[in-house]
PDB file of N, CA and C in Angstrom:
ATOM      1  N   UNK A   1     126.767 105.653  82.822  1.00  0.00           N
ATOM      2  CA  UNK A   1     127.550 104.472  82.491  1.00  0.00           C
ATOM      3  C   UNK A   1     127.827 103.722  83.779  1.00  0.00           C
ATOM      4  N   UNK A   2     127.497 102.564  83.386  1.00  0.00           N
ATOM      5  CA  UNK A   2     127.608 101.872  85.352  1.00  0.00           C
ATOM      6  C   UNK A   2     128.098 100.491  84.650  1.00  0.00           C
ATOM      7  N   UNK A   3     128.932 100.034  85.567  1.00  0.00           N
ATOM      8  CA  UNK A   3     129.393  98.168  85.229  1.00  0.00           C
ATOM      9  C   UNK A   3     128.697  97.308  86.552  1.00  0.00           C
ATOM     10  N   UNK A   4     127.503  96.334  86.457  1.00  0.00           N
ATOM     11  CA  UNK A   4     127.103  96.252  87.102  1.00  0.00           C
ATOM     12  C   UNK A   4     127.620  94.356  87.726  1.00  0.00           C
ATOM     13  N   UNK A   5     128.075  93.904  89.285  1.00  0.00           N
ATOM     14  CA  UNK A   5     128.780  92.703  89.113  1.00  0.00           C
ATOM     15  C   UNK A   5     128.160  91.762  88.775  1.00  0.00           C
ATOM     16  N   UNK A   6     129.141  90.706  88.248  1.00  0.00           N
ATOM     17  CA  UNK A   6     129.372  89.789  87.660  1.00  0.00           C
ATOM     18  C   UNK A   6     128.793  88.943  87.912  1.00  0.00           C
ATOM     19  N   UNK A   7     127.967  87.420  87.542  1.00  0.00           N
ATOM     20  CA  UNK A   7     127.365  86.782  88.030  1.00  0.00           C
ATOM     21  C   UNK A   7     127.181  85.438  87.241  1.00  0.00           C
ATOM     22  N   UNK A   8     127.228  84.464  87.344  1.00  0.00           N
ATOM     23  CA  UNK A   8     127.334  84.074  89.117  1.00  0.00           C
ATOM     24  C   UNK A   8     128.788  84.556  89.607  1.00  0.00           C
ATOM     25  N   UNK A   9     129.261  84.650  90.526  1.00  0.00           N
ATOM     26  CA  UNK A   9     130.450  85.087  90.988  1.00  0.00           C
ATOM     27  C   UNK A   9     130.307  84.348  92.152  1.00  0.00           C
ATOM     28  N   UNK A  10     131.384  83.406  92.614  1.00  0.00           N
ATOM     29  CA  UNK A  10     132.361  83.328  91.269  1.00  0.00           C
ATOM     30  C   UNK A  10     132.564  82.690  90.367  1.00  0.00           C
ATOM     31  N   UNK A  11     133.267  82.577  89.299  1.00  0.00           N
ATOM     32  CA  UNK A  11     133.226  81.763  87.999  1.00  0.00           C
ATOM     33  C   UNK A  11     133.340  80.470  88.188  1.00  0.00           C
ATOM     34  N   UNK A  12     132.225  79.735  87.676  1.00  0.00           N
ATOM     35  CA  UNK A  12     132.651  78.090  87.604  1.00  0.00           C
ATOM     36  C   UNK A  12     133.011  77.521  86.441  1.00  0.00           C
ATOM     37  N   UNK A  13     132.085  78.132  85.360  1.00  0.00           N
ATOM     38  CA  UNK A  13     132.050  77.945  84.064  1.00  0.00           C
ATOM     39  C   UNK A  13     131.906  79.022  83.351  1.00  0.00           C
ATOM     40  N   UNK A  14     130.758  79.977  83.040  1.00  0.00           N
ATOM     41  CA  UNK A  14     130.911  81.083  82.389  1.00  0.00           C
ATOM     42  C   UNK A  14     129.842  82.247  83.389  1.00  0.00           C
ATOM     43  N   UNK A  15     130.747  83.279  83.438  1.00  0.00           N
ATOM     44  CA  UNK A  15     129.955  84.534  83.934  1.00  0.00           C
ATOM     45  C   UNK A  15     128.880  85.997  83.065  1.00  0.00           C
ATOM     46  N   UNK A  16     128.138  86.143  83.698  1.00  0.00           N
ATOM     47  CA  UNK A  16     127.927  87.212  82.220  1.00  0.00           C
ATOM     48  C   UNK A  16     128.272  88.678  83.623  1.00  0.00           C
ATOM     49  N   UNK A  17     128.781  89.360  82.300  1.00  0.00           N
ATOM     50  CA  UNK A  17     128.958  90.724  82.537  1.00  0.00           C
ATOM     51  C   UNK A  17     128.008  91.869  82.341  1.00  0.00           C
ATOM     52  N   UNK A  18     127.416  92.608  82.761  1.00  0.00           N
ATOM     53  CA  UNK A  18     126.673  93.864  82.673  1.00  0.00           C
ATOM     54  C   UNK A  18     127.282  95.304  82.274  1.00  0.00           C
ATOM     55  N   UNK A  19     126.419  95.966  81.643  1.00  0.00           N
ATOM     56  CA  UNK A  19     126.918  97.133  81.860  1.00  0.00           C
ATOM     57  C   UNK A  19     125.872  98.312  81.056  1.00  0.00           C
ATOM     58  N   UNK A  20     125.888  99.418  81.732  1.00  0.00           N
ATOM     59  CA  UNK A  20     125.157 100.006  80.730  1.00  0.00           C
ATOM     60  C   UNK A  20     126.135 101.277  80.241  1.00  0.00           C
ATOM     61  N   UNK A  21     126.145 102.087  78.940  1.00  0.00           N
ATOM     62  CA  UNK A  21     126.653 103.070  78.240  1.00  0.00           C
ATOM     63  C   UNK A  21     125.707 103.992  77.778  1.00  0.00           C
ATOM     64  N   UNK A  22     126.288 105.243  79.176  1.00  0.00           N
ATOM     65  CA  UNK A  22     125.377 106.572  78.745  1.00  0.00           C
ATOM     66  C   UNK A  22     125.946 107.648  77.270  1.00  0.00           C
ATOM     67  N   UNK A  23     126.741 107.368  77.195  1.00  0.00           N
ATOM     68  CA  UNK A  23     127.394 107.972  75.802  1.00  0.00           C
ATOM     69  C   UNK A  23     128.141 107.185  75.369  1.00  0.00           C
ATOM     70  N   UNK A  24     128.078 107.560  73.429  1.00  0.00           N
ATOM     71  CA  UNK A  24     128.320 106.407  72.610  1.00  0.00           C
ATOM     72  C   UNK A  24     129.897 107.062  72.696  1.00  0.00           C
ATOM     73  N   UNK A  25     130.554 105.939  71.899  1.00  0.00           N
ATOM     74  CA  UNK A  25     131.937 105.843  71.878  1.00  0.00           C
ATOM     75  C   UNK A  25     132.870 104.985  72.193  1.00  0.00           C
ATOM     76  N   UNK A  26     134.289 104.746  72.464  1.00  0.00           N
ATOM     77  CA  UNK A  26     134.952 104.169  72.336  1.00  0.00           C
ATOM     78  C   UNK A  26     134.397 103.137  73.655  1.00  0.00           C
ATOM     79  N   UNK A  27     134.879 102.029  73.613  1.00  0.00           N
ATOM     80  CA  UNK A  27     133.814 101.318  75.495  1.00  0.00           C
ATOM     81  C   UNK A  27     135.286  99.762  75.408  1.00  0.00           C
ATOM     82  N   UNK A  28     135.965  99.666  76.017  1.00  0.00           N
ATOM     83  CA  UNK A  28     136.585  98.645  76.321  1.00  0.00           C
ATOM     84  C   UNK A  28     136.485  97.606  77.998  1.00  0.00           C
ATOM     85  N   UNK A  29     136.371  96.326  77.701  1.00  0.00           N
ATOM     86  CA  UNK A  29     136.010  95.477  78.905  1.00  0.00           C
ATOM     87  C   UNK A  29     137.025  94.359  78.992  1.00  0.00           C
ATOM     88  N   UNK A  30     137.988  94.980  79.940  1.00  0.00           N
ATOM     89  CA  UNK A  30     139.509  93.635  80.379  1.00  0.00           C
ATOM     90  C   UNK A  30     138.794  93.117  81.363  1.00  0.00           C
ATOM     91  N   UNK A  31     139.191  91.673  81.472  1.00  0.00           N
ATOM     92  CA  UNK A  31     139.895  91.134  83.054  1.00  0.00           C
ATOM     93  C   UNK A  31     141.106  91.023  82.786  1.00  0.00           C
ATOM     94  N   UNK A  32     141.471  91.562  84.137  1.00  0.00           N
ATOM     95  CA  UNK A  32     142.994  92.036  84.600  1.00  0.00           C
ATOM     96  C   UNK A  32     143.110  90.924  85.715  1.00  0.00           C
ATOM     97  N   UNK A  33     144.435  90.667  86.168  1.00  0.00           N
ATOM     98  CA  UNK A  33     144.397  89.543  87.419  1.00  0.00           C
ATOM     99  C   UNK A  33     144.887  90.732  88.656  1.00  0.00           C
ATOM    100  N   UNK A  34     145.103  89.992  89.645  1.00  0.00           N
ATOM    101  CA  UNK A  34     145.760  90.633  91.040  1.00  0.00           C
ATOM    102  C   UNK A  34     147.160  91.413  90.931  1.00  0.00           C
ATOM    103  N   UNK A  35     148.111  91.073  89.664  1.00  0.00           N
ATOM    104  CA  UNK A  35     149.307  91.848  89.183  1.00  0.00           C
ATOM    105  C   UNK A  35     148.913  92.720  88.728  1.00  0.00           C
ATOM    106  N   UNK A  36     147.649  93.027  87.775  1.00  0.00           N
ATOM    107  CA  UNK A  36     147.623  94.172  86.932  1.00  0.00           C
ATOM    108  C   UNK A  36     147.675  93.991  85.524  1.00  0.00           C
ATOM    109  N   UNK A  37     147.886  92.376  85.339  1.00  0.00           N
ATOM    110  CA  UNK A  37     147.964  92.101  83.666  1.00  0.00           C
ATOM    111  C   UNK A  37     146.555  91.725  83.578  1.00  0.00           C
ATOM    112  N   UNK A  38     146.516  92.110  82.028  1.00  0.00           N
ATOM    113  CA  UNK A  38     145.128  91.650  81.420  1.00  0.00           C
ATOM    114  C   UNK A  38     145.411  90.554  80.698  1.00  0.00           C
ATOM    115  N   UNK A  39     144.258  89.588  81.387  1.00  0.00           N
ATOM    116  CA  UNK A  39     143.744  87.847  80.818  1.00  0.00           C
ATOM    117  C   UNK A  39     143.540  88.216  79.893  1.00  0.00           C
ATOM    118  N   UNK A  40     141.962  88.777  79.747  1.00  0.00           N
ATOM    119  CA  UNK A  40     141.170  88.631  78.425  1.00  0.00           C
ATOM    120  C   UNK A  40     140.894  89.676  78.085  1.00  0.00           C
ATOM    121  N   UNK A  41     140.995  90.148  76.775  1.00  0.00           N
ATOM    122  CA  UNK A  41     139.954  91.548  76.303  1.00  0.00           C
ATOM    123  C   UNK A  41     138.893  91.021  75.901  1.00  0.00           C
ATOM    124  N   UNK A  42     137.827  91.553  76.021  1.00  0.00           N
ATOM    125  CA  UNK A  42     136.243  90.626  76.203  1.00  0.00           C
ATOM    126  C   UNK A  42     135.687  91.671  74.520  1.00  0.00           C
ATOM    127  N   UNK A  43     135.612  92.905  74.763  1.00  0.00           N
ATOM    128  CA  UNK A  43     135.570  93.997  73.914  1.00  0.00           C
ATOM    129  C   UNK A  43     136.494  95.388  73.947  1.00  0.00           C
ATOM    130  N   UNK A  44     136.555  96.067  72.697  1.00  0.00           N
ATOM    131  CA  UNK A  44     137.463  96.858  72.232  1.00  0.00           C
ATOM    132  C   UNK A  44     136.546  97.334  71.324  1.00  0.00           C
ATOM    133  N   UNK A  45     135.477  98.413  71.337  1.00  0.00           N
ATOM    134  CA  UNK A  45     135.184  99.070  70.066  1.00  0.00           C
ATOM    135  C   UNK A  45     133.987  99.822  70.477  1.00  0.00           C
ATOM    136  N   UNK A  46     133.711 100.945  69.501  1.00  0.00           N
ATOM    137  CA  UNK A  46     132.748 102.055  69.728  1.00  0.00           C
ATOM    138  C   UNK A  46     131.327 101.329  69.775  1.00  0.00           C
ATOM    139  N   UNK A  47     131.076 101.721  70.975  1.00  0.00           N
ATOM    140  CA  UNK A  47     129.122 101.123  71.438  1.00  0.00           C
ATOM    141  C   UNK A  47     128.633 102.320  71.198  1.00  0.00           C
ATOM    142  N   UNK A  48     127.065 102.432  70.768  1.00  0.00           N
ATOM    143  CA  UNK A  48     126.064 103.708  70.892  1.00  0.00           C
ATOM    144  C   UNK A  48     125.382 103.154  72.467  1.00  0.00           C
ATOM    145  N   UNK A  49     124.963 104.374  72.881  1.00  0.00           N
ATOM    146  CA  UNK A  49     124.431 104.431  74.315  1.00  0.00           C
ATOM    147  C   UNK A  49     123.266 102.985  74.130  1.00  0.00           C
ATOM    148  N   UNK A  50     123.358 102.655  75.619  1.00  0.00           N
ATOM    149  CA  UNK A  50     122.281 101.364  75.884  1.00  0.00           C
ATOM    150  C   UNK A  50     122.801 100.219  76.848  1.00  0.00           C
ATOM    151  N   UNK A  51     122.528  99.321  77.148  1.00  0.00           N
ATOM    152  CA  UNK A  51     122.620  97.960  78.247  1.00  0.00           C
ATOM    153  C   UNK A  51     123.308  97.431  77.459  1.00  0.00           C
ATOM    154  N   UNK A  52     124.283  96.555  77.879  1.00  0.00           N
ATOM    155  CA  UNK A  52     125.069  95.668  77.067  1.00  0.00           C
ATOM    156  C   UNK A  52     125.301  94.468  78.009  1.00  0.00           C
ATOM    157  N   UNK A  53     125.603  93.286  77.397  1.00  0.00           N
ATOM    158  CA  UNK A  53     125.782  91.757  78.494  1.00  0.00           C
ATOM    159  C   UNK A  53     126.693  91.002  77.971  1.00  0.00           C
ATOM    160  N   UNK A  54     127.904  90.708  78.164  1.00  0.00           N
ATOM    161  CA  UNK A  54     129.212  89.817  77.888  1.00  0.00           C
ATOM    162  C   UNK A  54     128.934  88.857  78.688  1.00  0.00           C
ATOM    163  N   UNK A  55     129.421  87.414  78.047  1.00  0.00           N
ATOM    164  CA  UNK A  55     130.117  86.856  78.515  1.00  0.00           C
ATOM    165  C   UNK A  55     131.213  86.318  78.935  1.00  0.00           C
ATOM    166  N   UNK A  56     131.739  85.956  79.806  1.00  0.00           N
ATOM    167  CA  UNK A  56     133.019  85.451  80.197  1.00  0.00           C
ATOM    168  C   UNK A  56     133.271  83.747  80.395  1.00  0.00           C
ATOM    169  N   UNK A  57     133.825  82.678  79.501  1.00  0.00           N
ATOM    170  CA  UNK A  57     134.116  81.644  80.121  1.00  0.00           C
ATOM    171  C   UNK A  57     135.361  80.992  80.849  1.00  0.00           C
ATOM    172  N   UNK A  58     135.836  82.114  81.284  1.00  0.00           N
ATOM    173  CA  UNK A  58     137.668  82.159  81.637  1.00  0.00           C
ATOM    174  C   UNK A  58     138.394  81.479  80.982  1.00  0.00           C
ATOM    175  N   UNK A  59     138.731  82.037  79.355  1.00  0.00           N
ATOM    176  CA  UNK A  59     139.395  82.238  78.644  1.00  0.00           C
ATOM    177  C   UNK A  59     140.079  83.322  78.621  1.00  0.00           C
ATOM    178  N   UNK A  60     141.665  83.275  79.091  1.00  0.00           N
ATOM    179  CA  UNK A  60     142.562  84.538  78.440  1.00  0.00           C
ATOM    180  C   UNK A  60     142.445  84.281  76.791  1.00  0.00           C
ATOM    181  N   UNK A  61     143.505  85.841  76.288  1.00  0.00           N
ATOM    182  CA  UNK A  61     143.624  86.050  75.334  1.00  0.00           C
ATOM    183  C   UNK A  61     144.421  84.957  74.518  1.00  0.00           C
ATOM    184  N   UNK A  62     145.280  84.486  75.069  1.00  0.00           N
ATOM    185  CA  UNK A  62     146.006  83.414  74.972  1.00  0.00           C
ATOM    186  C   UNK A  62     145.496  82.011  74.429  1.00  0.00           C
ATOM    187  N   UNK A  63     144.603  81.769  74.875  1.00  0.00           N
ATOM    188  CA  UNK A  63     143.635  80.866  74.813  1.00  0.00           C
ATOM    189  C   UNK A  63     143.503  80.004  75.625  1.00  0.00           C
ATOM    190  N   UNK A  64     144.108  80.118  76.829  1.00  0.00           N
ATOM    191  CA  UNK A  64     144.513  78.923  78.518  1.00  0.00           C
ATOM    192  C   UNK A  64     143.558  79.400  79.107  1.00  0.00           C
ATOM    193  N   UNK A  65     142.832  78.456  79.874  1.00  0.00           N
ATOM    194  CA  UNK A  65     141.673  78.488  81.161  1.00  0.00           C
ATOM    195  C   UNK A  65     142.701  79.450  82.045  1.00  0.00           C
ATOM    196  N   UNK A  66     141.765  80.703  82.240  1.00  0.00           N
ATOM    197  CA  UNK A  66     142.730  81.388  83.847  1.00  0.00           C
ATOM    198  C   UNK A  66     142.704  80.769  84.953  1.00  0.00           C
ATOM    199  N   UNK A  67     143.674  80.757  85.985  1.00  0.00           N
ATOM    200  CA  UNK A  67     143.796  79.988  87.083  1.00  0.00           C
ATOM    201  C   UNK A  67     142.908  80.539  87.860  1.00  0.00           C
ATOM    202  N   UNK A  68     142.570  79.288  89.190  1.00  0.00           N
ATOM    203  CA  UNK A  68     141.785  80.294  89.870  1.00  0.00           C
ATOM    204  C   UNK A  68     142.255  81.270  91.006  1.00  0.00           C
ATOM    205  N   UNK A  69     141.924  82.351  91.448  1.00  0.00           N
ATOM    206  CA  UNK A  69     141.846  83.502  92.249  1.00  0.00           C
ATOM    207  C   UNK A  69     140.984  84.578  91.774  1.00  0.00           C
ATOM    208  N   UNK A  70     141.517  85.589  92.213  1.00  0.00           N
ATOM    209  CA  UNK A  70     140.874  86.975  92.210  1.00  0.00           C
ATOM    210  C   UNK A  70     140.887  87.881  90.825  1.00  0.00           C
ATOM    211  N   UNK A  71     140.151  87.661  90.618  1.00  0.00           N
ATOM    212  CA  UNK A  71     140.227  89.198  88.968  1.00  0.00           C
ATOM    213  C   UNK A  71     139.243  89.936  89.248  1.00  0.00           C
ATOM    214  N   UNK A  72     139.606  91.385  88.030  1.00  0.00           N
ATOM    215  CA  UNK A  72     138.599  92.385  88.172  1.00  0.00           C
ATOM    216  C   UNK A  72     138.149  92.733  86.531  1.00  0.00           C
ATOM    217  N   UNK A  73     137.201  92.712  86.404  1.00  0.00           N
ATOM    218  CA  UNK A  73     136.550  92.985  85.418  1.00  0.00           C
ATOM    219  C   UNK A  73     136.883  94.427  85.423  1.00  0.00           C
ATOM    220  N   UNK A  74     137.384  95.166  84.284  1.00  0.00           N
ATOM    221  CA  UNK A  74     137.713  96.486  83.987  1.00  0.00           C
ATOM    222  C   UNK A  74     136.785  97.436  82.563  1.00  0.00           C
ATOM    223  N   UNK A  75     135.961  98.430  83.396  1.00  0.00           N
ATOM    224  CA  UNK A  75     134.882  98.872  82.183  1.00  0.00           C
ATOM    225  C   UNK A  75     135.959 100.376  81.882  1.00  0.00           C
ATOM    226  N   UNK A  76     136.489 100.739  80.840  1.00  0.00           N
ATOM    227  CA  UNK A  76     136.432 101.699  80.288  1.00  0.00           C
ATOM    228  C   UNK A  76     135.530 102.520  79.152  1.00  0.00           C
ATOM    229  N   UNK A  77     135.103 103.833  79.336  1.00  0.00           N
ATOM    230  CA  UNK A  77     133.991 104.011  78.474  1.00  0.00           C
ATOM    231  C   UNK A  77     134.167 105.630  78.600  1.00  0.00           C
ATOM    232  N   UNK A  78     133.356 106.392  77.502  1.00  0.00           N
ATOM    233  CA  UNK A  78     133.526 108.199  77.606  1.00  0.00           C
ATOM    234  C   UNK A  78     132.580 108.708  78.593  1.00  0.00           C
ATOM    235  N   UNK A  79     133.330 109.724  79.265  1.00  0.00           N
ATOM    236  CA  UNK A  79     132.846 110.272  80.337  1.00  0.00           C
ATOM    237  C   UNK A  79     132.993 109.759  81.387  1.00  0.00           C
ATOM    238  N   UNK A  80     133.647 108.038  81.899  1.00  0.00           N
ATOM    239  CA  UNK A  80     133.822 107.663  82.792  1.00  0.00           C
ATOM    240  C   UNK A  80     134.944 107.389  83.682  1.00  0.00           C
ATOM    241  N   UNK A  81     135.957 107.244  82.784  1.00  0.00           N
ATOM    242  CA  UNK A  81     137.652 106.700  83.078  1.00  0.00           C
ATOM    243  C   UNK A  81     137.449 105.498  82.819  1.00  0.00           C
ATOM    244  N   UNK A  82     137.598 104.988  84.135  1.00  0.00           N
ATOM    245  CA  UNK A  82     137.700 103.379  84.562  1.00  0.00           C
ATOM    246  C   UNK A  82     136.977 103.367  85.787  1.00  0.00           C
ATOM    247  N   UNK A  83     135.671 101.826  85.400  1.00  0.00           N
ATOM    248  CA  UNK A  83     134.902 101.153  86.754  1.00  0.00           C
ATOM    249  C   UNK A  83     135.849  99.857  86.690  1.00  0.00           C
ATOM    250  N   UNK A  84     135.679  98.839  88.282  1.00  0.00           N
ATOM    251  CA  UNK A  84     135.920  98.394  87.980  1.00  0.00           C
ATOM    252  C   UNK A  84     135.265  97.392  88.690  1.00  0.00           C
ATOM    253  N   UNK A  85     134.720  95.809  88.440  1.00  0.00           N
ATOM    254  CA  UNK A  85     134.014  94.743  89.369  1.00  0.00           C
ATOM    255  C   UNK A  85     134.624  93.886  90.130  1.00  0.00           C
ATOM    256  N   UNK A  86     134.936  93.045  91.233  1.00  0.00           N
ATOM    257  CA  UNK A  86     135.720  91.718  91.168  1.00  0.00           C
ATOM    258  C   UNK A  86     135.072  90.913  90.708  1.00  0.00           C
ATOM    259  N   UNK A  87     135.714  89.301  90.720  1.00  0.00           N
ATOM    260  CA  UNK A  87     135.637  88.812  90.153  1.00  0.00           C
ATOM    261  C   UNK A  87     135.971  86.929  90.542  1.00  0.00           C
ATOM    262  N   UNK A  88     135.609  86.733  91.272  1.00  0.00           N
ATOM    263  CA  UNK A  88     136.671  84.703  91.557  1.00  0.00           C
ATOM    264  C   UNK A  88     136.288  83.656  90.871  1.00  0.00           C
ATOM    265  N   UNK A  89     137.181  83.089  90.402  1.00  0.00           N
ATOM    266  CA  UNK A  89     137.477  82.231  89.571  1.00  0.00           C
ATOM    267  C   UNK A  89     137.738  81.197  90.396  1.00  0.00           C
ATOM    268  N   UNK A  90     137.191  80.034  90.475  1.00  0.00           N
ATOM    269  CA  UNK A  90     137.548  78.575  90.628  1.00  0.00           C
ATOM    270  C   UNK A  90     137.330  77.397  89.814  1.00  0.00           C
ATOM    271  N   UNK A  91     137.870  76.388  90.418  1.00  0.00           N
ATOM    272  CA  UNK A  91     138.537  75.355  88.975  1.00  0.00           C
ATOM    273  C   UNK A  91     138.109  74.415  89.995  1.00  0.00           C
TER     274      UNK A  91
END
């Protein structure tokens, strides 16, 4: 299971995310900001093993353009804990 970075980085308009999942199961993908809160949940739900590609158009959950600075793309997945990517955002 690997989260591979973000690109283009940094965000102008929309980024895609990478990742691949060596075992199936539960797989969640935040950006979190520099506090530790999470913008956006991108995904939340059981993947079977394989490559996967999100996009991001810096949209929080909220539905507000995130400001710009520093975020980290956050991969949780089984067998791994937590990876995690950066991430910059400009406006």
């Amino acid at each position: 299971t690997r989260l591979y970075s973000p690109f283009p980085n940094p965000l102008l308009g929309t980024s895609t995310l990478r990742f691949d999942v060596a075992r199936g199961g539960p797989v969640a993908v935040e950006v979190i900001d520099v506090s530790g809160r999470r913008a956006a949940t991108l995904l939340d739900r059981a993947l079977e093993p394989g490559r996967y590609a999100l996009q991001w158009d810096g949209t929080t959950d909220a539905g507000a353009r995130a400001g710009a600075g520093l975020y980290f793309v956050r991969l949780t997945a089984p067998g791994l804990g937590r990876q995690s990517a950066r991430l910059a955002v400009i406006r």
